[in-house]
PDB file of N, CA and C in Angstrom:
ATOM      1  N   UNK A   1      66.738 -23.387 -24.490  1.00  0.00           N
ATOM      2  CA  UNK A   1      66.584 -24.446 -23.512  1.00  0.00           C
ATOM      3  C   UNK A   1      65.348 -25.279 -23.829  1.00  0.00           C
ATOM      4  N   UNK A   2      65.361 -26.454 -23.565  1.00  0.00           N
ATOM      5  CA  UNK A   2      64.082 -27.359 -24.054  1.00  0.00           C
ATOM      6  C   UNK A   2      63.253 -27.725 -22.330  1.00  0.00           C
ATOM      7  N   UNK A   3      62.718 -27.814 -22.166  1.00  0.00           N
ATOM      8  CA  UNK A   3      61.674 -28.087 -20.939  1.00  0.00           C
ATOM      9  C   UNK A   3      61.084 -29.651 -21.262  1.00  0.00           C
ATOM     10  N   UNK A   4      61.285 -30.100 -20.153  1.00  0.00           N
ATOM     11  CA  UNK A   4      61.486 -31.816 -20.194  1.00  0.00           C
ATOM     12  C   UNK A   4      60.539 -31.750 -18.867  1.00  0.00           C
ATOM     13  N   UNK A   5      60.138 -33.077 -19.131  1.00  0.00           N
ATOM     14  CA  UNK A   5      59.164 -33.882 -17.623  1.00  0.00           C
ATOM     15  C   UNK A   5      59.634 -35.065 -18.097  1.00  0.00           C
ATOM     16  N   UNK A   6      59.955 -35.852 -16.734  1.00  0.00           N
ATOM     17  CA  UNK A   6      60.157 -37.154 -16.495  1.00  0.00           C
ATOM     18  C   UNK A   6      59.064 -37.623 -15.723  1.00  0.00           C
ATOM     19  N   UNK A   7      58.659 -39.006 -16.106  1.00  0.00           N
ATOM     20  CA  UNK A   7      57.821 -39.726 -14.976  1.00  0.00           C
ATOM     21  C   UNK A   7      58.432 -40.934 -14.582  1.00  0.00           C
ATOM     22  N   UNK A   8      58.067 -41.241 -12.787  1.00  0.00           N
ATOM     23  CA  UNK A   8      58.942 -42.278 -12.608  1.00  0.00           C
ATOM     24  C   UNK A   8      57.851 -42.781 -11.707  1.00  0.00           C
ATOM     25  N   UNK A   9      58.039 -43.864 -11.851  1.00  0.00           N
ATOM     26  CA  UNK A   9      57.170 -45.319 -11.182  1.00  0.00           C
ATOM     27  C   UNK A   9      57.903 -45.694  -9.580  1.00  0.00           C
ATOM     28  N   UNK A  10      57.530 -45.428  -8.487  1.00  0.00           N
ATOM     29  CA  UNK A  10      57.582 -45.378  -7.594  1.00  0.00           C
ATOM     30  C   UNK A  10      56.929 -47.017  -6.716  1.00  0.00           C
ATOM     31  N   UNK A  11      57.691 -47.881  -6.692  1.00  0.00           N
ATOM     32  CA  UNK A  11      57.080 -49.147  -6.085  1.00  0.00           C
ATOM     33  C   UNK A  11      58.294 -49.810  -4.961  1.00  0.00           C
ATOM     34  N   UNK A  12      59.266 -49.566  -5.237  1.00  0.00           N
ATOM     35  CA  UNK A  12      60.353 -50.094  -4.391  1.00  0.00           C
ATOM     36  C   UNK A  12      61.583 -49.096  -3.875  1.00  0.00           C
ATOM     37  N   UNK A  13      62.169 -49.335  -3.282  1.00  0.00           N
ATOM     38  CA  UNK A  13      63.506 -48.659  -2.690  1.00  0.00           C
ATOM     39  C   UNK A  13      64.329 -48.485  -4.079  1.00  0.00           C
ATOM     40  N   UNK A  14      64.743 -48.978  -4.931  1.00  0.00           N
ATOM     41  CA  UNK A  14      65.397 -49.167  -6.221  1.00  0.00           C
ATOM     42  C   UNK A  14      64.756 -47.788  -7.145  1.00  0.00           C
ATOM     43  N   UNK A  15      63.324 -48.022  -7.244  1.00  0.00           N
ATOM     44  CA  UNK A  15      62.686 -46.538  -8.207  1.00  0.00           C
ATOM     45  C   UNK A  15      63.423 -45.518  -7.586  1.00  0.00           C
ATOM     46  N   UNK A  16      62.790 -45.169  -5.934  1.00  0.00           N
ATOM     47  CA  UNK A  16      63.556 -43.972  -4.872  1.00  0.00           C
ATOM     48  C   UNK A  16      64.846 -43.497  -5.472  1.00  0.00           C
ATOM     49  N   UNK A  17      65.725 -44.347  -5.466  1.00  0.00           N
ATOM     50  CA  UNK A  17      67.012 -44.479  -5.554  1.00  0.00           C
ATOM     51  C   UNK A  17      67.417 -43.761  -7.018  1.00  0.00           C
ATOM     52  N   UNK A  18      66.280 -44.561  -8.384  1.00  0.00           N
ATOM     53  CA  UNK A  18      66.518 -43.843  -9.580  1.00  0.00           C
ATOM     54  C   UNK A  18      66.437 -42.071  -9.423  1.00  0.00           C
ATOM     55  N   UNK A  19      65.206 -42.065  -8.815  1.00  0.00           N
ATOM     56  CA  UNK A  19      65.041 -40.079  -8.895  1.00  0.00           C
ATOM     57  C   UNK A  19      65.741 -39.492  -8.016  1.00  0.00           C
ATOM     58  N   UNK A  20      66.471 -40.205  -6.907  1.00  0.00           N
ATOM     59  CA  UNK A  20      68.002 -39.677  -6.092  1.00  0.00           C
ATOM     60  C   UNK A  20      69.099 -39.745  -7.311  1.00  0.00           C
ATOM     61  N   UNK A  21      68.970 -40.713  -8.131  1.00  0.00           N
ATOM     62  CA  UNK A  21      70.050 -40.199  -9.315  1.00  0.00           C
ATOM     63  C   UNK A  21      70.037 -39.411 -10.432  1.00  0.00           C
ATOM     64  N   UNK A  22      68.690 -38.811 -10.393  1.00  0.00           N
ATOM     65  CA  UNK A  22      68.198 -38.304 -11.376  1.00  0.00           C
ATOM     66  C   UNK A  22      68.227 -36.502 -10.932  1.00  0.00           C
ATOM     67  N   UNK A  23      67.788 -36.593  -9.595  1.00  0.00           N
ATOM     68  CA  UNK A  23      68.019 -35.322  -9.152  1.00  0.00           C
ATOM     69  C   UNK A  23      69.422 -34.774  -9.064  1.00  0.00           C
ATOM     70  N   UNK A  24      70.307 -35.813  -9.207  1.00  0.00           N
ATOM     71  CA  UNK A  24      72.137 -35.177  -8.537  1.00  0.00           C
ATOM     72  C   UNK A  24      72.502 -34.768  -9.914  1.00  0.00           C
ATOM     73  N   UNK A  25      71.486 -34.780 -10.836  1.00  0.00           N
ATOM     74  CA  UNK A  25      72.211 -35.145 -12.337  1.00  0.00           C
ATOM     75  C   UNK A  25      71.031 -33.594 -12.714  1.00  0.00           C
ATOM     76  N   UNK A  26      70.267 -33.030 -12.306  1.00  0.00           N
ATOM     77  CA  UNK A  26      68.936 -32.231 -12.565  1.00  0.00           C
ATOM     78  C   UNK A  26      68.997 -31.752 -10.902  1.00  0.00           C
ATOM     79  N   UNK A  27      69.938 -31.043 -10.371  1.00  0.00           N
ATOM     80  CA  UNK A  27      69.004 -30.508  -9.101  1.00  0.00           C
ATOM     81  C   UNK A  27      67.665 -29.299  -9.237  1.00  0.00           C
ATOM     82  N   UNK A  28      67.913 -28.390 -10.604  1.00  0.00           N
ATOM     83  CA  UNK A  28      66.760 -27.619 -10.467  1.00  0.00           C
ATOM     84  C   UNK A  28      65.550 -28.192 -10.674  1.00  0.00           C
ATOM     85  N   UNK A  29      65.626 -29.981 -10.795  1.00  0.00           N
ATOM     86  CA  UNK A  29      64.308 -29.955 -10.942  1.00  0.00           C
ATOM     87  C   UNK A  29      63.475 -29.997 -10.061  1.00  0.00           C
ATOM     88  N   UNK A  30      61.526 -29.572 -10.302  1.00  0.00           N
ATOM     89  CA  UNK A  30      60.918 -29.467  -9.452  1.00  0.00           C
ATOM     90  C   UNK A  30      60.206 -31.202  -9.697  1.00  0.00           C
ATOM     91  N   UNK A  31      60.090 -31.143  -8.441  1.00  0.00           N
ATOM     92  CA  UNK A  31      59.170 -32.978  -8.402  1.00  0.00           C
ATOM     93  C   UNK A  31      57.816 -32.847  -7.547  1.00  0.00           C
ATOM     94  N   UNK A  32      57.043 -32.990  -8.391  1.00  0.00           N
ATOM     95  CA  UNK A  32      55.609 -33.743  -7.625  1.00  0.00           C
ATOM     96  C   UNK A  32      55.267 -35.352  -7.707  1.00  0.00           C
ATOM     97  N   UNK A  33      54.387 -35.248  -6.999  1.00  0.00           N
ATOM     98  CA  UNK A  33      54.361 -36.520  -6.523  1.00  0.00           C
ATOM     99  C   UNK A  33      52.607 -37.113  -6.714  1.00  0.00           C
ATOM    100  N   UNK A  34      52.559 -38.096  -6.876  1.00  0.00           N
ATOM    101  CA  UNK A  34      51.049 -38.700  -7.222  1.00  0.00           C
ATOM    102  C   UNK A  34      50.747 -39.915  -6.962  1.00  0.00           C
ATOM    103  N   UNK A  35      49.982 -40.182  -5.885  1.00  0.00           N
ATOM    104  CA  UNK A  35      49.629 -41.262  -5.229  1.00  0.00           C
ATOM    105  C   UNK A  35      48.999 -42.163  -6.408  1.00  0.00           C
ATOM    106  N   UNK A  36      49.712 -43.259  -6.864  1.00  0.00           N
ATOM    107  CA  UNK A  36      49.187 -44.321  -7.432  1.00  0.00           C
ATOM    108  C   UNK A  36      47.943 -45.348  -6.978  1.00  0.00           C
ATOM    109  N   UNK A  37      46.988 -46.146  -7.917  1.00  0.00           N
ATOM    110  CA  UNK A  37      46.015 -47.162  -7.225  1.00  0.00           C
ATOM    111  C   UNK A  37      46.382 -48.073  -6.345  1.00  0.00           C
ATOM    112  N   UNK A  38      47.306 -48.590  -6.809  1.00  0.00           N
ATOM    113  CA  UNK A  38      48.473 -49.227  -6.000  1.00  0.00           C
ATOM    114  C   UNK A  38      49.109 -48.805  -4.728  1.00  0.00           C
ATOM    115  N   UNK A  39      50.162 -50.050  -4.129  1.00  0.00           N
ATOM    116  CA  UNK A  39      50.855 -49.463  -3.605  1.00  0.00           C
ATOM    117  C   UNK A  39      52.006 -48.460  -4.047  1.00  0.00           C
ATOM    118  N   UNK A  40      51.985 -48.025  -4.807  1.00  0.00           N
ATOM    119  CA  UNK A  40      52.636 -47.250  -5.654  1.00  0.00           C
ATOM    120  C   UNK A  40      52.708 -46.188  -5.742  1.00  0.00           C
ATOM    121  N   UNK A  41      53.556 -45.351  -6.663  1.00  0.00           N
ATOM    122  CA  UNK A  41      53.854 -43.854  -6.579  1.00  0.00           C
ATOM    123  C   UNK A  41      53.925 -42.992  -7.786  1.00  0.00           C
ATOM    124  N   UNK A  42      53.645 -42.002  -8.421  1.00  0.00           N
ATOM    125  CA  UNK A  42      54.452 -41.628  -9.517  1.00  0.00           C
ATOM    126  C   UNK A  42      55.483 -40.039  -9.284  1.00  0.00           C
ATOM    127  N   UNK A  43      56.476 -40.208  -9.615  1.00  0.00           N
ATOM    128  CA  UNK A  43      57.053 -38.919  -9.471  1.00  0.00           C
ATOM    129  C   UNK A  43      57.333 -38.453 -10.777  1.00  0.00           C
ATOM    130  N   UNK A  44      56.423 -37.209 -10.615  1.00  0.00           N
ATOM    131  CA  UNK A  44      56.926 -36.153 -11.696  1.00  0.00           C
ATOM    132  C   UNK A  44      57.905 -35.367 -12.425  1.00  0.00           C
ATOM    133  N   UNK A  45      59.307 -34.818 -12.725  1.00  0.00           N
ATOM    134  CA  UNK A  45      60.337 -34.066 -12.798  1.00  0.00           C
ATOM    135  C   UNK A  45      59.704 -33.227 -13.654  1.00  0.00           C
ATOM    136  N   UNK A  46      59.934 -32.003 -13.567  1.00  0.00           N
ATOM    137  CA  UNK A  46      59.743 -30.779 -14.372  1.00  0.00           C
ATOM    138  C   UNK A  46      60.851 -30.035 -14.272  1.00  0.00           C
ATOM    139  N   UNK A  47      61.733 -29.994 -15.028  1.00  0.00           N
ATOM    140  CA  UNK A  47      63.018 -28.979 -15.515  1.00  0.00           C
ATOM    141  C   UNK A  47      63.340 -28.707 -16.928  1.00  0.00           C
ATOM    142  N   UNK A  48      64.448 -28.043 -17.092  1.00  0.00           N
ATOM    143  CA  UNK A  48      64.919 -27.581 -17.804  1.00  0.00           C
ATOM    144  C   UNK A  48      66.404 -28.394 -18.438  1.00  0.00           C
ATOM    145  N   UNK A  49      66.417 -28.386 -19.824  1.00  0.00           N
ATOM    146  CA  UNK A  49      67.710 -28.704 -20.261  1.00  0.00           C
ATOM    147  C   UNK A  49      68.667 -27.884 -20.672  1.00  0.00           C
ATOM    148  N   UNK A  50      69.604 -27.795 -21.489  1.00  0.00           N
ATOM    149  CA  UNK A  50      70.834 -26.676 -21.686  1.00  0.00           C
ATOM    150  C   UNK A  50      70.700 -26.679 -23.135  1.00  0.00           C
ATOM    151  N   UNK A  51      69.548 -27.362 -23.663  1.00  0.00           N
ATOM    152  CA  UNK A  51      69.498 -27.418 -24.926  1.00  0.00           C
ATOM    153  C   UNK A  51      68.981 -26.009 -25.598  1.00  0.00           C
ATOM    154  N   UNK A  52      69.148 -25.831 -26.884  1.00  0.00           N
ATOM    155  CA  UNK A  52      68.960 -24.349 -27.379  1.00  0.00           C
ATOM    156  C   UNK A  52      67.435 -24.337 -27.827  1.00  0.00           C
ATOM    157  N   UNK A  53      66.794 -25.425 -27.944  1.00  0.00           N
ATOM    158  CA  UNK A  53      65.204 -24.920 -28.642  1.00  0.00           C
ATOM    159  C   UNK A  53      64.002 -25.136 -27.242  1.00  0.00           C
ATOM    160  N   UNK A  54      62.882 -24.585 -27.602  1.00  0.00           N
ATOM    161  CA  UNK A  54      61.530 -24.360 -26.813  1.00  0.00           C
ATOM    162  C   UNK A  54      61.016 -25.604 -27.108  1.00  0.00           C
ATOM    163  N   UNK A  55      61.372 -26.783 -26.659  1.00  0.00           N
ATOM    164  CA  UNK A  55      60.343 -27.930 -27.297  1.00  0.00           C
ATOM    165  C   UNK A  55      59.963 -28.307 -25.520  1.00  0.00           C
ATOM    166  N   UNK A  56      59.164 -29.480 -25.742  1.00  0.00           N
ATOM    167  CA  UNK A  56      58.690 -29.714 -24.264  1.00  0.00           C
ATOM    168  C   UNK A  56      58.756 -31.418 -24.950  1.00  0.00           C
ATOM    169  N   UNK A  57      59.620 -32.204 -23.723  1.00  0.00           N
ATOM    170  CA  UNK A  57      59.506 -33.810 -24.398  1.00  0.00           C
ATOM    171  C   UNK A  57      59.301 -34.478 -22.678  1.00  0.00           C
ATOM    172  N   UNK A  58      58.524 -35.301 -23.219  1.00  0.00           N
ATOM    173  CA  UNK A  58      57.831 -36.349 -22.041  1.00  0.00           C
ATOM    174  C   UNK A  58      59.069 -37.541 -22.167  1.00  0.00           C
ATOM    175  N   UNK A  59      59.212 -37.916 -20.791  1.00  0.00           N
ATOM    176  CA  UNK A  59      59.678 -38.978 -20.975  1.00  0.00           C
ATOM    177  C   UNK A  59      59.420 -39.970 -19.800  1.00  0.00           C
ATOM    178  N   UNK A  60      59.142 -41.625 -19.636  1.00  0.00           N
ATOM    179  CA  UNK A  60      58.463 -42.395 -19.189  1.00  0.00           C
ATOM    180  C   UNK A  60      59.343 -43.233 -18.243  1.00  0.00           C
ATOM    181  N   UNK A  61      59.992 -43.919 -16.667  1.00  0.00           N
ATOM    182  CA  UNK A  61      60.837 -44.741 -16.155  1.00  0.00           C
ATOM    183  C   UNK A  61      60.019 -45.565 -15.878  1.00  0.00           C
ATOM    184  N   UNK A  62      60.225 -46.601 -15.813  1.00  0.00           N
ATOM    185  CA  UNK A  62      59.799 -47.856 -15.141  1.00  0.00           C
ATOM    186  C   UNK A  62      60.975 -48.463 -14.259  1.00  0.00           C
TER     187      UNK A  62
END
C-alpha cells in the first residue's frame, strides 16, 4: 500500500465540495484542518492507497 497526503485550499463552497468528493472516493481518510492567513483554509488528507509499495507521495489542490 502507498500512503498519500493530499492538500486542499479551502476559500469557497466549491474547494468544500472538492474534499466532499474526495472523501466519497477515500472514506478512510483522516483530515486535519489548518487555519490559513487568509480567509482561508487548508485541509489535509492522510490515507492509504491499494497500491503494493511503501512510498509516501504529496499531492497539492487548488
Amino acid at each position: 500500500m502507498t500512503r498519500k497526503i493530499d492538500v486542499f485550499t479551502l476559500h469557497s463552497i466549491t474547494d468544500v465540495n472538492t474534499v466532499n468528493q474526495f472523501l466519497k472516493m477515500h472514506p478512510q481518510a483522516k483530515l486535519s484542518y489548518v487555519k490559513g492567513e487568509s480567509d482561508g483554509a487548508l485541509a489535509i488528507a492522510d490515507y492509504e492507497d491499494d497500491e503494493e509499495n511503501d512510498e509516501v507521495e504529496v499531492t497539492e489542490h487548488d
